[in-house]
N, C-alpha and C. Protein backbone atom coordinates (compact mmCIF):
# COMPACT_ATOMS: atom_id res chain seq x y z
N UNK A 1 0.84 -1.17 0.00
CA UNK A 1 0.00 0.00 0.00
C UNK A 1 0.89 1.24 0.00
N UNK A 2 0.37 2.37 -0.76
CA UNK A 2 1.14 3.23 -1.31
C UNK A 2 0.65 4.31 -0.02
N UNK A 3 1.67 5.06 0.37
CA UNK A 3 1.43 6.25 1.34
C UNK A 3 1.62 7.60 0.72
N UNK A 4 1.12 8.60 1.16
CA UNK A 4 1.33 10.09 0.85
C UNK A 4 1.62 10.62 2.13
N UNK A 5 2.27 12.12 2.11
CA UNK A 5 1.99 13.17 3.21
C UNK A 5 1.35 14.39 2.99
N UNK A 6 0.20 14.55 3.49
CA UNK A 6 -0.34 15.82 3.07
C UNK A 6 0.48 16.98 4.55
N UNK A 7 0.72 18.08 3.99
CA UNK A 7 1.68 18.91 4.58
C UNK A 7 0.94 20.44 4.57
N UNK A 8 0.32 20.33 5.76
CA UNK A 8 -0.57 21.62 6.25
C UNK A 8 0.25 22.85 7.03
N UNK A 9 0.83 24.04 6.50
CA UNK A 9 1.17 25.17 6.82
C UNK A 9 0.16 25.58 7.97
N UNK A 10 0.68 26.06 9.10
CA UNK A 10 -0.49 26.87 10.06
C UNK A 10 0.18 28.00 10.51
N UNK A 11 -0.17 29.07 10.16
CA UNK A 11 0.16 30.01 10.98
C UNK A 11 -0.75 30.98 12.05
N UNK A 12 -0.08 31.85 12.65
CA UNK A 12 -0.97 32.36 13.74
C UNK A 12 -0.62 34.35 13.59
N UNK A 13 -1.55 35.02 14.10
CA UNK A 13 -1.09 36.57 14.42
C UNK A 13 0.02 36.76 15.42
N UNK A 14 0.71 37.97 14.56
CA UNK A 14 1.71 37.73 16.13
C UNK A 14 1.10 38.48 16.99
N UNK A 15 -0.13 38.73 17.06
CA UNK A 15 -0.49 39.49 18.32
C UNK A 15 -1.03 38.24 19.09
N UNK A 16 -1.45 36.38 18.90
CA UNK A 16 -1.41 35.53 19.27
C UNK A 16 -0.85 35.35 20.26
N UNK A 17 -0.59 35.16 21.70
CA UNK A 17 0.26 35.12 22.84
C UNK A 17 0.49 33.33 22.63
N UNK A 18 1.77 32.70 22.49
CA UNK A 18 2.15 31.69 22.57
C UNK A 18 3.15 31.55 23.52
N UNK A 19 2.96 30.64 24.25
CA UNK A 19 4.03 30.58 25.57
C UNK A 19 4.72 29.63 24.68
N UNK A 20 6.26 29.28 25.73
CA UNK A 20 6.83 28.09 24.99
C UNK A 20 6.29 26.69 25.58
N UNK A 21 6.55 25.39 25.01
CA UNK A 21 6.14 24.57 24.65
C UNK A 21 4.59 24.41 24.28
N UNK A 22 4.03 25.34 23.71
CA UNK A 22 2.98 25.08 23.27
C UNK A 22 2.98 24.03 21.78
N UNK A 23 1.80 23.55 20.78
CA UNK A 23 2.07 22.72 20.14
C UNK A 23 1.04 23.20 19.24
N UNK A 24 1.19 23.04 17.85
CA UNK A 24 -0.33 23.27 17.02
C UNK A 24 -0.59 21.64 16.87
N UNK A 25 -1.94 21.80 16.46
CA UNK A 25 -2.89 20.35 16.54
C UNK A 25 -3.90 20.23 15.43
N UNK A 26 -4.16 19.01 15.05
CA UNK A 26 -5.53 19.34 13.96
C UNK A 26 -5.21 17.80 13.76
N UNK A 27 -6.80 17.07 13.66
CA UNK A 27 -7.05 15.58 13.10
C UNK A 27 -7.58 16.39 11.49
N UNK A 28 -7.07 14.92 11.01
CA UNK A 28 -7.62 15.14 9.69
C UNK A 28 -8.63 14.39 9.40
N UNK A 29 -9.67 15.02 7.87
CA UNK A 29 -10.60 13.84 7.98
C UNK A 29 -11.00 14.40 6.70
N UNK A 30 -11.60 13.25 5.84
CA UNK A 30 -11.48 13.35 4.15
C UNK A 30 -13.44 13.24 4.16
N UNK A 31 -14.08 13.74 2.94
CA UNK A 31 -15.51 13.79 2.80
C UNK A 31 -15.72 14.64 1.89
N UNK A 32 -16.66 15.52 1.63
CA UNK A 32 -16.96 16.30 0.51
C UNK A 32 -17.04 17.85 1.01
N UNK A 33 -17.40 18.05 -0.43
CA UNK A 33 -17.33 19.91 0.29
C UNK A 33 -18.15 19.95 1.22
N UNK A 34 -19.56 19.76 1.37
CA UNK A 34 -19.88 19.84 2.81
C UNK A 34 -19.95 19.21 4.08
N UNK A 35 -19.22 17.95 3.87
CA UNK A 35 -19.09 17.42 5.36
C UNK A 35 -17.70 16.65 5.01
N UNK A 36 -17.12 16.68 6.72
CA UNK A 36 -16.12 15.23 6.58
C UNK A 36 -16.97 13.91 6.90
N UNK A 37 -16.30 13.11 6.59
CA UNK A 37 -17.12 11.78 6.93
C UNK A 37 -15.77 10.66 8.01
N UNK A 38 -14.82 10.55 7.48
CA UNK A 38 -14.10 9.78 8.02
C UNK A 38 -12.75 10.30 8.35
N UNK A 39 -12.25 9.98 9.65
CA UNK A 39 -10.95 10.27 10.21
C UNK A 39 -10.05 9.66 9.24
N UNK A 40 -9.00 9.99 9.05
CA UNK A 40 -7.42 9.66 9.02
C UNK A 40 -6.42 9.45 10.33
N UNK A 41 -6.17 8.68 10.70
CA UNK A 41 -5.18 8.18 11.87
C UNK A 41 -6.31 8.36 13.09
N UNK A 42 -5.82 7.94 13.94
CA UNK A 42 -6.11 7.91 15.55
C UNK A 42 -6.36 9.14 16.05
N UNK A 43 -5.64 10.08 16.33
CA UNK A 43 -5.04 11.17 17.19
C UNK A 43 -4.81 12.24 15.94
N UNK A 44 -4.80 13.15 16.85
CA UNK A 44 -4.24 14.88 16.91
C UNK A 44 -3.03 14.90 15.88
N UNK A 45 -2.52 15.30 14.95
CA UNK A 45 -1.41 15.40 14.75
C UNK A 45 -0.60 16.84 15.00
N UNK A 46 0.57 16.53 15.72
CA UNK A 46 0.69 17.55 16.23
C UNK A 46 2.33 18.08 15.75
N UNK A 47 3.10 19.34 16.12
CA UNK A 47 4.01 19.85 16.23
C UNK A 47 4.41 20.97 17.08
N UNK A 48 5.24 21.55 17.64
CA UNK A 48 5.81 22.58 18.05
C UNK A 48 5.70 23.66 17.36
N UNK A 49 4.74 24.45 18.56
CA UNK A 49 4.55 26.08 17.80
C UNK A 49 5.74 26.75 18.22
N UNK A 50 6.88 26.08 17.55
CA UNK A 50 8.12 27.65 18.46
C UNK A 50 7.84 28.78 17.02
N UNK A 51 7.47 28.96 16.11
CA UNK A 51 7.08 29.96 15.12
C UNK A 51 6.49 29.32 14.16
N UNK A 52 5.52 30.75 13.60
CA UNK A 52 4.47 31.20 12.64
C UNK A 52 5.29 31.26 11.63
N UNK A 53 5.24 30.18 10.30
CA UNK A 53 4.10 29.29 10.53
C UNK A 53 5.31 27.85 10.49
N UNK A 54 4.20 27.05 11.17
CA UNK A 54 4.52 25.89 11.53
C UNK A 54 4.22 24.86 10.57
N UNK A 55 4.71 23.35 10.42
CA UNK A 55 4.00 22.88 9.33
C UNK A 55 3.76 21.25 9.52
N UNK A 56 2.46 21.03 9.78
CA UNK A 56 2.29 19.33 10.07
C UNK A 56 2.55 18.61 8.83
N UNK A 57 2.97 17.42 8.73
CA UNK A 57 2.75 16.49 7.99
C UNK A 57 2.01 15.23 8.01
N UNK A 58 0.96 15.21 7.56
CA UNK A 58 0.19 13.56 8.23
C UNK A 58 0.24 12.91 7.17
N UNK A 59 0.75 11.56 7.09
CA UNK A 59 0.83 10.69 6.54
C UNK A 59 -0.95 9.88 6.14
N UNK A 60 -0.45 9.69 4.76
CA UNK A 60 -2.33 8.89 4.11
C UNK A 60 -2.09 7.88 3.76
N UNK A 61 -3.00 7.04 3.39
CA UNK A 61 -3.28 6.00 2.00
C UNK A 61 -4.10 6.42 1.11
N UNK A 62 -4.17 6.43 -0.39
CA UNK A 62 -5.38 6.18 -1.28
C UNK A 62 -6.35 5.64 -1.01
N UNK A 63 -6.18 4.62 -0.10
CA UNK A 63 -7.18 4.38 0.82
C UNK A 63 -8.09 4.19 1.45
N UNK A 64 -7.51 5.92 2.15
CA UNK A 64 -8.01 6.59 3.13
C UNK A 64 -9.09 7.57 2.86
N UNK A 65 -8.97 7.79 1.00
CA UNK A 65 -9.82 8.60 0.40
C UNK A 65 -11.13 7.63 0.05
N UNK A 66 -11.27 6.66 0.09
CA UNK A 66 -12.54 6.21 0.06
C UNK A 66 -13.61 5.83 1.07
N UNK A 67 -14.87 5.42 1.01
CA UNK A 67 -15.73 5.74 1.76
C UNK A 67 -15.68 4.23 1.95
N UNK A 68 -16.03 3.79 3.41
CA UNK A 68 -15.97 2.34 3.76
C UNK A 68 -16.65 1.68 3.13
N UNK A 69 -17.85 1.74 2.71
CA UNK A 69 -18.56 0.77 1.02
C UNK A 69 -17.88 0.84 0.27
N UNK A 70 -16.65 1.55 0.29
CA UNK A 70 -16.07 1.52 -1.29
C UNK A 70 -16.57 2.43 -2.69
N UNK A 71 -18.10 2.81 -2.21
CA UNK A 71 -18.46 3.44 -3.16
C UNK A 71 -18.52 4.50 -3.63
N UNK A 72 -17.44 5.89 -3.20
CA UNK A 72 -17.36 6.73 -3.00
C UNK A 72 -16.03 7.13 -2.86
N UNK A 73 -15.54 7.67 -3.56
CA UNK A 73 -14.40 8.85 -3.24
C UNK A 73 -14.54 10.15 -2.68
N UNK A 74 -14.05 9.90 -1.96
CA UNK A 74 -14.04 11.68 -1.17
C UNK A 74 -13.17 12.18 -1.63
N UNK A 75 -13.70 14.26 -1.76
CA UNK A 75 -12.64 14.38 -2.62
C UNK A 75 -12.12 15.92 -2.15
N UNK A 76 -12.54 15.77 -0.75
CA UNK A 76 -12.46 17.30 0.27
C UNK A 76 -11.57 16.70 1.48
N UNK A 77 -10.79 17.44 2.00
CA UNK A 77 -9.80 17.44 3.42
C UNK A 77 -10.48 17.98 4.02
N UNK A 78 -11.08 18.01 5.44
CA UNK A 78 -11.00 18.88 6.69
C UNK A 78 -10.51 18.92 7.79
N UNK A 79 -10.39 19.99 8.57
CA UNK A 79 -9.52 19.94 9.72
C UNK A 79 -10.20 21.04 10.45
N UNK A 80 -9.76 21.28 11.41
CA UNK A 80 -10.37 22.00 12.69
C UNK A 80 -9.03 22.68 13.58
N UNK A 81 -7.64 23.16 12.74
CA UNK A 81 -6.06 23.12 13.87
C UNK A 81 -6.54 24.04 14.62
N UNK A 82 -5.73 23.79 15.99
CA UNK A 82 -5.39 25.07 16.97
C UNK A 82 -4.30 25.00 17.84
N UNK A 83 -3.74 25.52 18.46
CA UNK A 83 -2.95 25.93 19.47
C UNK A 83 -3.96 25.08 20.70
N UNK A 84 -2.38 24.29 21.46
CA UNK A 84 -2.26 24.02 23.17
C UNK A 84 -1.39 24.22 23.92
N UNK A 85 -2.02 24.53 24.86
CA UNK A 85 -0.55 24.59 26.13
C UNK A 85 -1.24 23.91 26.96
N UNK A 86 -0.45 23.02 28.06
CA UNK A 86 -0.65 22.65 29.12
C UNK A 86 -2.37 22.25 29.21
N UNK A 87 -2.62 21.21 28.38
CA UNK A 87 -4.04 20.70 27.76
C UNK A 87 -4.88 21.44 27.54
N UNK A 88 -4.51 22.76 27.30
CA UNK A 88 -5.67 23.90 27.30
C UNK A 88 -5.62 24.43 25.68
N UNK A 89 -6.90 24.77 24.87
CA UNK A 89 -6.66 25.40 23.64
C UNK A 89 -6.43 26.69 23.81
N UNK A 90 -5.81 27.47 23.10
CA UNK A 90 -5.28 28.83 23.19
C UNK A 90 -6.13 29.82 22.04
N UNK A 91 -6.79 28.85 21.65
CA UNK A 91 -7.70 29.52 20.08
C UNK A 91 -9.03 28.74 20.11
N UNK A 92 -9.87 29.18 19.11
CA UNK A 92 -11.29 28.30 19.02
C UNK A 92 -10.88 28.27 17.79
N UNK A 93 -11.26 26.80 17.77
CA UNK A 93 -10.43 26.20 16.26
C UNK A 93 -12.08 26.29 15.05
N UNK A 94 -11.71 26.73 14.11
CA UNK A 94 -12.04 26.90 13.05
C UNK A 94 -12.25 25.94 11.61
N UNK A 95 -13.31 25.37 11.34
CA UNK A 95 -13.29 24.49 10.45
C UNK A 95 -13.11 24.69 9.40
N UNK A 96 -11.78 24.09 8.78
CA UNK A 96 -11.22 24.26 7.44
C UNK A 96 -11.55 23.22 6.33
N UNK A 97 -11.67 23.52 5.28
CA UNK A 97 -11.30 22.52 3.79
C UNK A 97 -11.11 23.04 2.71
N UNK A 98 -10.32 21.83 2.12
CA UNK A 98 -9.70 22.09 0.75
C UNK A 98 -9.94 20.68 -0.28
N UNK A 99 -9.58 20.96 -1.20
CA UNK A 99 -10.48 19.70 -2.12
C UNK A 99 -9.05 19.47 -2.25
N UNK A 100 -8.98 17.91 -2.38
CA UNK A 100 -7.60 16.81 -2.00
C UNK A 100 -6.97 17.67 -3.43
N UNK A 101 -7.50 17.61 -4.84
CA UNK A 101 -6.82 18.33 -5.73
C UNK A 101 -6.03 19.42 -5.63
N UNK A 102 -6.51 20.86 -4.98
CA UNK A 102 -5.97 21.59 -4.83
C UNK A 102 -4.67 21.32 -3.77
N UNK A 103 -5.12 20.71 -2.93
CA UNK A 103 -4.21 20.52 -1.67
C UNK A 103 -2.82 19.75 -2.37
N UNK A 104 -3.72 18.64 -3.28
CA UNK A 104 -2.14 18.03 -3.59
C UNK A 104 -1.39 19.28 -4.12
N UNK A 105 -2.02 20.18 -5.44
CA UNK A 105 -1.23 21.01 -6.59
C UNK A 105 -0.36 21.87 -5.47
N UNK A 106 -1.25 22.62 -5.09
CA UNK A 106 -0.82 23.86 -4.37
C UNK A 106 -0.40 23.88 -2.55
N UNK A 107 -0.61 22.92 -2.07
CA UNK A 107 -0.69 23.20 -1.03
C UNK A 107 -1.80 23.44 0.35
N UNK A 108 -1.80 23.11 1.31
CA UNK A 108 -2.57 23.78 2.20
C UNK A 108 -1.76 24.45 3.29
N UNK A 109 -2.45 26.05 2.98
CA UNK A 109 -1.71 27.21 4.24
C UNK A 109 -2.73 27.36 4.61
N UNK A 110 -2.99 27.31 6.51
CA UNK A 110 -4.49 27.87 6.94
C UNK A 110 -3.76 28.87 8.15
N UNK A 111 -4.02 30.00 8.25
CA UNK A 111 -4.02 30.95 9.47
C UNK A 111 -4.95 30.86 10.43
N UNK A 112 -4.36 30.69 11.39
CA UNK A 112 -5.32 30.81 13.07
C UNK A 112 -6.10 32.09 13.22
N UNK A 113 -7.31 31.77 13.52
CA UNK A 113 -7.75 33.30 14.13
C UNK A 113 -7.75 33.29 15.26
């Protein structure tokens, strides 16, 4: 089975107060433009906010883009990232998507509000 990494840019305002060891966070989850339907991995994927912008990488399958009947390709990413410290969110996380196309061509950059 063939793997990918989709590689999500996050950045934040620097008027954002980040202490140190804080971490950015976001599960991923594949579905259509208007809903996700299914997770990718277990858990949070996470990294070290020591600076704006930061950049996760979560590992996929082809997979991972289909719908458990099989009958369906999903063809939208969503995510929800934010900032933690000390189990606490530092932001109200914001629901993001991008259609897997664009994301592969170009990228995904999402800014914190």
């Amino acid at each position: 089975m063939s793997s990918e990494t989709l590689k999500i840019e996050i950045s934040w305002p620097a008027s954002m107060a980040v202490p140190a060891g804080a971490t950015v966070n976001a599960q991923l989850w594949v579905g259509n433009a208007s809903a996700g339907y299914s997770m990718i991995g277990e858990l949070d994927a996470s990294a070290d906010a020591v600076s704006s912008p930061t950049t996760l990488e979560i590992p996929y399958s082809p997979d991972d883009l289909q719908s458990s009947d099989g009958d369906t390709t999903w063809d939208h990413f969503h995510t929800s990232p934010y900032l933690a410290h000390d189990g606490k969110r530092l932001n109200i996380s914001y629901s993001e998507k991008i259609s897997i196309a664009d994301a592969k061509a170009n990228g995904w950059k999402i800014t914190l509000r």
